[in-house]
Protein backbone atom coordinates (compact mmCIF):
# COMPACT_ATOMS: atom_id res chain seq x y z
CA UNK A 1 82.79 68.42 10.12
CA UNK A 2 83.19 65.07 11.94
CA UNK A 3 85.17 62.65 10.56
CA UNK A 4 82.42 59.80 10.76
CA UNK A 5 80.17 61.64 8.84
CA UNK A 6 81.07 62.91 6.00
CA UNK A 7 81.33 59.46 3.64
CA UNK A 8 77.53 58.91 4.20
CA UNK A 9 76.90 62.75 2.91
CA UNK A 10 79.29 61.72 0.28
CA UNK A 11 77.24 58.09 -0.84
CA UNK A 12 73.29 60.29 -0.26
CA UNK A 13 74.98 63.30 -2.95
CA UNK A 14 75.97 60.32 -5.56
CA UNK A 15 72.79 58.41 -4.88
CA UNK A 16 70.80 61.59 -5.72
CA UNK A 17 72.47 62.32 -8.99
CA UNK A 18 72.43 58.61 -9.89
CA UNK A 19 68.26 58.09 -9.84
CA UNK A 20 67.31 60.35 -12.14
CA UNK A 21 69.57 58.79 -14.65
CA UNK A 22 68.66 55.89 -14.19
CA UNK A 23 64.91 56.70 -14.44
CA UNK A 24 65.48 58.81 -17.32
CA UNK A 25 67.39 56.11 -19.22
CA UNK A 26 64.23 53.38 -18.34
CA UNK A 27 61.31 55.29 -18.56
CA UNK A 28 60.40 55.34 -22.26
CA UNK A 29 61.81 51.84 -22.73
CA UNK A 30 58.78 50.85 -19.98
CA UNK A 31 56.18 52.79 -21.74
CA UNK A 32 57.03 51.55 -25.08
CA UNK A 33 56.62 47.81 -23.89
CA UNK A 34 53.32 48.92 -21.89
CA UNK A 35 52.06 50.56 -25.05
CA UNK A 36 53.28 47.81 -27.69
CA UNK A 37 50.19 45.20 -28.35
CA UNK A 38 50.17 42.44 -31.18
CA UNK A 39 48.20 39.49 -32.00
CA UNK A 40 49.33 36.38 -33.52
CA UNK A 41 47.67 35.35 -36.93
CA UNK A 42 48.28 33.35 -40.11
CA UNK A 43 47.96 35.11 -43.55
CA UNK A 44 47.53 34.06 -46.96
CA UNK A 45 47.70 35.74 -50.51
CA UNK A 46 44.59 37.82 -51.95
CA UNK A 47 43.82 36.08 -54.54
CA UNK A 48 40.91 35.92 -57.44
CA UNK A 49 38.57 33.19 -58.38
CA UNK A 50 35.22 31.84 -59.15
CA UNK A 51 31.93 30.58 -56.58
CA UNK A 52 28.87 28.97 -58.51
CA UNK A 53 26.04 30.70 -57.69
CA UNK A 54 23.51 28.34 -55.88
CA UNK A 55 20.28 29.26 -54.18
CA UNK A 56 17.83 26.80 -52.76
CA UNK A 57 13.94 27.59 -52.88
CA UNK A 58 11.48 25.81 -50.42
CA UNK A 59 7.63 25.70 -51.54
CA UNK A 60 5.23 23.18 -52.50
CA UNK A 61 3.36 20.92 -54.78
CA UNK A 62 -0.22 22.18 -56.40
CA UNK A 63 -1.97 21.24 -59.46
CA UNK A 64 -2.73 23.38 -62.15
CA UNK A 65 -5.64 25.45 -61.72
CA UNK A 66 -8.96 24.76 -64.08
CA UNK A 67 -6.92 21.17 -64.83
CA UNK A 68 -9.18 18.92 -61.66
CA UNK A 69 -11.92 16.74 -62.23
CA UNK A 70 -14.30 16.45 -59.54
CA UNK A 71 -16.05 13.01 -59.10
CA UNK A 72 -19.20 13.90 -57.64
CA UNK A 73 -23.28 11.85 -57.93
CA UNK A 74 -26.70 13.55 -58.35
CA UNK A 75 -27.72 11.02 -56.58
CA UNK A 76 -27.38 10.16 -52.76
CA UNK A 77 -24.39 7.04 -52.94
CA UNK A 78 -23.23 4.67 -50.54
CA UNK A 79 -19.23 4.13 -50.60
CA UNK A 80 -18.84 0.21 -50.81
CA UNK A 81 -14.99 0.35 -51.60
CA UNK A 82 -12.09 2.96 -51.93
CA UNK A 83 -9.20 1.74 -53.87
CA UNK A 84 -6.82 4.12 -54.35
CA UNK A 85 -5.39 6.94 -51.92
CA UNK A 86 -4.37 10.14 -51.93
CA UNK A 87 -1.35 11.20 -53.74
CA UNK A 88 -1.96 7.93 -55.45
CA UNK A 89 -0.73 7.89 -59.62
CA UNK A 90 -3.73 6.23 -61.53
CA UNK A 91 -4.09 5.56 -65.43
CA UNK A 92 -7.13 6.02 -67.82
CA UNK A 93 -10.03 3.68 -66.52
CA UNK A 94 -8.42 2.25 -63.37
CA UNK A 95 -10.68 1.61 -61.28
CA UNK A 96 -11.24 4.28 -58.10
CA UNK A 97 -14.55 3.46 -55.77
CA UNK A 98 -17.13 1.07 -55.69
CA UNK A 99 -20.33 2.74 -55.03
CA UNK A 100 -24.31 1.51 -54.31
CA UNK A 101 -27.20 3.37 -54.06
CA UNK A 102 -29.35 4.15 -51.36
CA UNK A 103 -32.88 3.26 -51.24
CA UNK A 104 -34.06 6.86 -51.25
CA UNK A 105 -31.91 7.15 -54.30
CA UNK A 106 -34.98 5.39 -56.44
CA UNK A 107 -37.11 8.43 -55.99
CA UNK A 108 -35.71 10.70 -58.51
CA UNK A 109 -36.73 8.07 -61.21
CA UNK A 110 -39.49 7.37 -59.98
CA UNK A 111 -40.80 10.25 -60.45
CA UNK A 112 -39.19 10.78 -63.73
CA UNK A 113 -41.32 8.36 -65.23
CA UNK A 114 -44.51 9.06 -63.33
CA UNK A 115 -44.00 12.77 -65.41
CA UNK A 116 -43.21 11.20 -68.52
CA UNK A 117 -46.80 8.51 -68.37
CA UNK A 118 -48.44 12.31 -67.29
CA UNK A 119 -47.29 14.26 -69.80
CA UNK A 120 -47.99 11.32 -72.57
CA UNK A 121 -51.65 11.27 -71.39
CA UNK A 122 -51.72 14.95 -71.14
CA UNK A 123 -50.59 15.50 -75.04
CA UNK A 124 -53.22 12.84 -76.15
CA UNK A 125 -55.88 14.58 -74.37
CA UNK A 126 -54.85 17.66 -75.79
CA UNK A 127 -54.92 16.67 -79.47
CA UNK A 128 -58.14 14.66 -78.96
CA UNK A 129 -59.76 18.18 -78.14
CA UNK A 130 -58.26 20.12 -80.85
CA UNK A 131 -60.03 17.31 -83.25
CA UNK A 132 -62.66 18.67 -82.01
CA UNK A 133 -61.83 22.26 -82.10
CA UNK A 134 -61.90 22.55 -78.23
CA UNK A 135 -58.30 23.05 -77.98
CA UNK A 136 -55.44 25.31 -80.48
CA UNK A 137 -52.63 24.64 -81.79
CA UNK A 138 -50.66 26.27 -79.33
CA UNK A 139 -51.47 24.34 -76.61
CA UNK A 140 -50.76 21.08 -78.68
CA UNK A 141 -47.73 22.13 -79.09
CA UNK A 142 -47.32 23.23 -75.44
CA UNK A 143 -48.28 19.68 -74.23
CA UNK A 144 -45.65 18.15 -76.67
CA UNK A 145 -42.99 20.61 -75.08
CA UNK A 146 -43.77 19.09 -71.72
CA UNK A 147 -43.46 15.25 -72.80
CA UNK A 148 -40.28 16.32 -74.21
CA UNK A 149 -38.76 17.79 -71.02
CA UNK A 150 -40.48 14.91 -69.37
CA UNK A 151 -38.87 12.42 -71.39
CA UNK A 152 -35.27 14.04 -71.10
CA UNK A 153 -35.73 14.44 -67.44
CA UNK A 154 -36.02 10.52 -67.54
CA UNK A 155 -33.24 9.87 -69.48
CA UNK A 156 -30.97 11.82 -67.69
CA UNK A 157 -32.59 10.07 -64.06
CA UNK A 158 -31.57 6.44 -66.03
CA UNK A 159 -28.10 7.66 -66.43
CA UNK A 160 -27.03 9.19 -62.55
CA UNK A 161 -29.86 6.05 -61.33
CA UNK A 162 -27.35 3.18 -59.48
CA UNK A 163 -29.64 1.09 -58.42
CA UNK A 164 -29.15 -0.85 -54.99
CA UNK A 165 -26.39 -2.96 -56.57
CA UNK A 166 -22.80 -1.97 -56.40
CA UNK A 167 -21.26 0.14 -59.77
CA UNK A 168 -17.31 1.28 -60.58
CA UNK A 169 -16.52 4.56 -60.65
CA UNK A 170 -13.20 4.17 -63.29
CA UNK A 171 -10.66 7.47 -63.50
CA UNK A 172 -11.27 9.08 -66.81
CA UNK A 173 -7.84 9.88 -67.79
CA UNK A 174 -4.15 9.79 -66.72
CA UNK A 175 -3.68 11.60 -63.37
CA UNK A 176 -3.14 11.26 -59.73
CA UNK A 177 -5.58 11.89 -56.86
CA UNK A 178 -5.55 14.99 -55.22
CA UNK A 179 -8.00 15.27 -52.30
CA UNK A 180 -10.24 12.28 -51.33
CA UNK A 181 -13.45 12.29 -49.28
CA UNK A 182 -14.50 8.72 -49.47
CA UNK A 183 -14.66 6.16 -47.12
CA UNK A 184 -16.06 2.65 -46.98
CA UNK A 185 -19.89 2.69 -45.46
CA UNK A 186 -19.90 6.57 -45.48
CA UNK A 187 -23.01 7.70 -47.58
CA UNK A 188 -22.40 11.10 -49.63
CA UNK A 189 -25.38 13.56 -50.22
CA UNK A 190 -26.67 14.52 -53.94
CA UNK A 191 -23.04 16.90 -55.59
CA UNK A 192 -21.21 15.61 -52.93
CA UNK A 193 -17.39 15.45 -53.65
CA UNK A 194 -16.05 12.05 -53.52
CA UNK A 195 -12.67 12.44 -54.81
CA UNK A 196 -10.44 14.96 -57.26
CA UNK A 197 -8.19 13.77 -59.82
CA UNK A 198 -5.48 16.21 -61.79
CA UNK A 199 -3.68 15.48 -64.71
CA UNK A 200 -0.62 13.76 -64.42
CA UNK A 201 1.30 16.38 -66.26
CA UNK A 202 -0.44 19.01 -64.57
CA UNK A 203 1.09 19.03 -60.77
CA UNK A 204 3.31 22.45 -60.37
CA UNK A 205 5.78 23.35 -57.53
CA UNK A 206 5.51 26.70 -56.07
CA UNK A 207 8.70 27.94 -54.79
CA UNK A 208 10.48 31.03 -53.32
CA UNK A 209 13.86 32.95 -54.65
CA UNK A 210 15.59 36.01 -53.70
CA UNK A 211 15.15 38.99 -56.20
CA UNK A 212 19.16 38.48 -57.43
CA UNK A 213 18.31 35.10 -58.17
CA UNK A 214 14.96 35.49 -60.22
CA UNK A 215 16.45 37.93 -62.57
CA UNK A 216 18.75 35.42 -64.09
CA UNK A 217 16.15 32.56 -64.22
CA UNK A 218 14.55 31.56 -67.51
CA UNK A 219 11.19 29.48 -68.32
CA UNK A 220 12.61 26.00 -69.83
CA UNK A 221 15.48 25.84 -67.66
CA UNK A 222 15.72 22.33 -65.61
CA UNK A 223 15.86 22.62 -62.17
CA UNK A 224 16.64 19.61 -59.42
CA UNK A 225 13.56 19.19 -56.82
CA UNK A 226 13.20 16.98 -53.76
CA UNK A 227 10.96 16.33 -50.85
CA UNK A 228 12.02 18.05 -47.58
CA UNK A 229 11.36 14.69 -45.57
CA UNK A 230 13.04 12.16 -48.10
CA UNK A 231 16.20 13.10 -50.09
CA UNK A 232 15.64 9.84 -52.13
CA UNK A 233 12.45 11.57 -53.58
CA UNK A 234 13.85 13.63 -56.34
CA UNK A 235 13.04 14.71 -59.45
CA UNK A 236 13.91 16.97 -62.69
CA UNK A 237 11.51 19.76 -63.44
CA UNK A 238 11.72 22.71 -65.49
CA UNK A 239 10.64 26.85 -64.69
CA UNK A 240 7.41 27.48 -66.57
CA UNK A 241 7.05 30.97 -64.94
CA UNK A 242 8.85 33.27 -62.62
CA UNK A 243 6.42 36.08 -61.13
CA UNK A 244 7.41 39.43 -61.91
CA UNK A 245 6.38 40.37 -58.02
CA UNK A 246 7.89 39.92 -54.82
CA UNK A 247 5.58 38.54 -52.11
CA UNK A 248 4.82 41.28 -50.01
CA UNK A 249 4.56 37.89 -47.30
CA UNK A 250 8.21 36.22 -47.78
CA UNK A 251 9.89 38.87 -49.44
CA UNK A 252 10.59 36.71 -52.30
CA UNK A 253 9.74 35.88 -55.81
CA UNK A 254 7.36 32.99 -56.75
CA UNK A 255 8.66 30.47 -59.14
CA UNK A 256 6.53 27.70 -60.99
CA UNK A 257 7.87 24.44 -61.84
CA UNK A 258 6.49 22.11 -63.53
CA UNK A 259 6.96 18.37 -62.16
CA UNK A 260 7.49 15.97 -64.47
CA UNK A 261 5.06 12.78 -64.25
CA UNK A 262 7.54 10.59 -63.60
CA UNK A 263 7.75 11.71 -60.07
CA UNK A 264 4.97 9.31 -58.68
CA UNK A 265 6.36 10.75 -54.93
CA UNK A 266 4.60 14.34 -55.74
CA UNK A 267 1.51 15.17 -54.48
CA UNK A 268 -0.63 18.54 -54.01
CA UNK A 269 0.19 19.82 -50.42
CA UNK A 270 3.91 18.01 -50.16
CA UNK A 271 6.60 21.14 -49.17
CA UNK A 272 9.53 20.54 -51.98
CA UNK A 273 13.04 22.52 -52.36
CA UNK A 274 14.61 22.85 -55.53
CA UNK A 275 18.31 24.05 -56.27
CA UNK A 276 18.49 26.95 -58.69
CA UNK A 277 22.44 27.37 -60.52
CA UNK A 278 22.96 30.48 -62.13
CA UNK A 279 25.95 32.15 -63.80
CA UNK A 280 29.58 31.92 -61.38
CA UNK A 281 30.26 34.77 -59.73
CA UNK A 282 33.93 36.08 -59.94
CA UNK A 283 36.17 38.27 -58.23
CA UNK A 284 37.91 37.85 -54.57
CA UNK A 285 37.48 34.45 -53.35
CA UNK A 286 38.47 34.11 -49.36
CA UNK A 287 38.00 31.76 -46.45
CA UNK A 288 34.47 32.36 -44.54
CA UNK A 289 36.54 32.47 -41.53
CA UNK A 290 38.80 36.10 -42.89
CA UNK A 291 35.17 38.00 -43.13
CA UNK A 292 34.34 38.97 -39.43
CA UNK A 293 30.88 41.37 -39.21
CA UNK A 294 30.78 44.26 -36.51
CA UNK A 295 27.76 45.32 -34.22
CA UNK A 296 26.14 47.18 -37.35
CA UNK A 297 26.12 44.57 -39.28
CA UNK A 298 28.93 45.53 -41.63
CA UNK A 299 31.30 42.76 -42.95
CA UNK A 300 35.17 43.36 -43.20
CA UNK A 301 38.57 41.55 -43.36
CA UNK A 302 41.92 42.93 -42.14
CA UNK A 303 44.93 42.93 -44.21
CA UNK A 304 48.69 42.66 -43.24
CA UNK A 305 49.90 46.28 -43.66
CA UNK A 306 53.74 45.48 -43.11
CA UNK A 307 52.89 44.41 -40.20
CA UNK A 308 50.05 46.06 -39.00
CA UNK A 309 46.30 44.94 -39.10
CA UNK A 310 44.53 47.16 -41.78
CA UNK A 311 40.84 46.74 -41.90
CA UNK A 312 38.85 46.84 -44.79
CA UNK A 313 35.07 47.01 -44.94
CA UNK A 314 33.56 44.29 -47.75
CA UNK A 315 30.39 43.39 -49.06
CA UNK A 316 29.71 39.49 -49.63
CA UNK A 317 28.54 39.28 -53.17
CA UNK A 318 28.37 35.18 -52.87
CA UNK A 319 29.06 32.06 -50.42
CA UNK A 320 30.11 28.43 -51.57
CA UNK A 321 30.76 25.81 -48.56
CA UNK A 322 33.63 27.48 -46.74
CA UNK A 323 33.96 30.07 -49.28
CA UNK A 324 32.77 33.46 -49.65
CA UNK A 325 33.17 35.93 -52.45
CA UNK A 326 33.70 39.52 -51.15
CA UNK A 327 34.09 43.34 -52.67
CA UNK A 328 35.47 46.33 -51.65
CA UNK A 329 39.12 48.84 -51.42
CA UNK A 330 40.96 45.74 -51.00
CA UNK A 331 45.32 46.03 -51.59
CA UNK A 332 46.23 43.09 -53.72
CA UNK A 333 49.64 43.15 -52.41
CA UNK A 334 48.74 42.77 -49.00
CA UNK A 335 48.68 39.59 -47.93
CA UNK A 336 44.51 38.79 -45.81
CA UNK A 337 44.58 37.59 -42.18
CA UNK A 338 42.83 34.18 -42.18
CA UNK A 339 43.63 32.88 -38.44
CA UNK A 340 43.72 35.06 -35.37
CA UNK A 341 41.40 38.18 -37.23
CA UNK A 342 38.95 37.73 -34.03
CA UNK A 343 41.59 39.56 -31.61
CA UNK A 344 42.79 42.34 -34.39
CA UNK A 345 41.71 45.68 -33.79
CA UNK A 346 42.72 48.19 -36.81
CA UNK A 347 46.25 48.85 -36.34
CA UNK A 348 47.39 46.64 -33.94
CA UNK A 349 51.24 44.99 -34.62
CA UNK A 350 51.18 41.40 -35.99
CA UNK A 351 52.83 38.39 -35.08
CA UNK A 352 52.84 36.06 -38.40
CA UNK A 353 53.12 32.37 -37.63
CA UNK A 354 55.20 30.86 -40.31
């Protein structure tokens, strides 16, 4: 063996038995690290407590049905004046329009009277034949029926007759105008609708509820309302019915209010919310920001299992602001992640910010 040689064999021999070792000793130290994943997050107690239960209903304003007046002329009228608007809140005998006739509006009594002066001739003709036993009984009394239609034909033509000077059409009792269809110069044909006035007390709000929320509403019970466009225009009604349907439409349940007559803002056709309060819900109160959903749909949490994310599927019985009010297999004595859930996957180690 040379000489020169043999302290490299020597240092390859104790490099060979060395490696091995040394990847022996390192290997599951490296896969450990490679495998070990954790997420920082900030927890919080489980703990118990009460959300009130708070729905808000969007609908709008109608008047009770069979409740309108119609203001409407036999007559052909000419609109002179219209002096309220719609929407507008009017009391017993205000006035409403100024109307005129038209000059074919003098026909109708015209006529009228032109029966009445026949039928008056007719019946004395009549009778002066029956003196003479050339006419009965019967057709005495006939021609008397016909001056009595005659005459009430008249009357009534005095009553609906305007004339060509200008009359006041006054409301006849508390209410507020609902639809109008009068303007000034604008001539309206014989039962023509000019205008429609509802009681004051009659106006109702439609609105919509979910299902949960109608069973626990009562008639009686006072209920805030509001316009959609103005905040400032609010009132306090009260239920007078809650369907016992669900609108096949909104998949939701009709409630009527009634709106107080105070509320000179309402008016049929204006879109109204109102805020429905019903008993608090207890049980598990958390922050909306610990409830995560997954593709499905499904809502859970994860909980610190001594130091491991635990997830726990949840249903979300209620929501208040930044609170929501969950149910499900939940551990009281483990603490709920509230920061960081987003990058938890079940199981993964946690890294607790204190």
């Amino acid at each position: 063996m040379n000489r020169r040689t043999f302290p490299l064999q020597i240092a390859a021999l104790c490099g060979a038995l060395l490696i091995p070792a040394l990847s022996h000793a390192a290997g599951p130290a490296g896969t450990d690290a490679a495998q070990t994943v954790s997420a920082q997050v900030r927890i919080a107690p489980l703990r118990r407590g009460q959300l009130a239960r708070v729905e808000t209903g969007v609908g709008t304003i109608g008047d009770a049905t069979g409740r309108t007046l119609s203001v409407s002329f036999a007559r052909a009228v000419q609109i002179d004046r219209v002096l309220v608007r719609p929407g507008t809140l009017v009391h017993r005998g205000q006035p409403l329009l100024l109307v005129r006739g038209t000059p074919g509006s003098e026909a109708p009594l015209v006529q009228a009277q032109a029966a009445v002066r026949y039928a008056t001739g007719e019946l004395a003709r009549v009778r002066q034949l029956a003196a003479s036993q050339l006419a009965t009984a019967s057709q005495v009394d006939a021609a008397r029926r016909q001056l009595a239609d005659a005459q009430a034909q008249l009357d009534a033509a005095r009553q609906q007759h305007l004339g060509l000077g200008t009359q006041t059409v006054r409301a006849a009792f508390d209410g507020v105008v609902t639809t109008l269809n009068a303007a000034p110069g604008l001539q309206l044909a014989p039962g023509a609708v000019a205008l429609t006035l509802a009681p004051a007390d009659a106006l109702q709000a439609t609105v919509g509820v979910s299902v949960e929320i109608a069973r626990r509403l009562q008639p009686g019970q006072r209920v805030p309302i509001q316009s959609v466009f103005d905040a400032d225009q609010a009132a306090t009604a009260r239920i007078l019915a809650v369907a016992r349907v669900i609108d096949p439409r909104t998949r939701r349940v009709d409630v009527v209010l009634t709106v107080p007559r105070q509320a000179d803002w309402a008016m049929p056709g204006l879109a109204v919310s109102a805020r429905f309060s019903v008993q608090p819900w207890s049980g598990w109160v958390v922050p909306r920001q610990a409830v995560l959903r997954d593709a499905r749909g499904q809502a859970y949490v994860f909980q610190d299992d001594r130091g491991r994310a635990r997830r726990v599927n949840v249903e979300i019985d209620a929501e208040e602001g930044e609170r929501s009010g969950i149910a499900g297999p939940l551990d009281p004595a483990m603490p709920l992640v509230v920061i960081g859930n987003y990058e938890l996957a079940d199981g993964m180690a946690l890294r607790v910010l204190r």
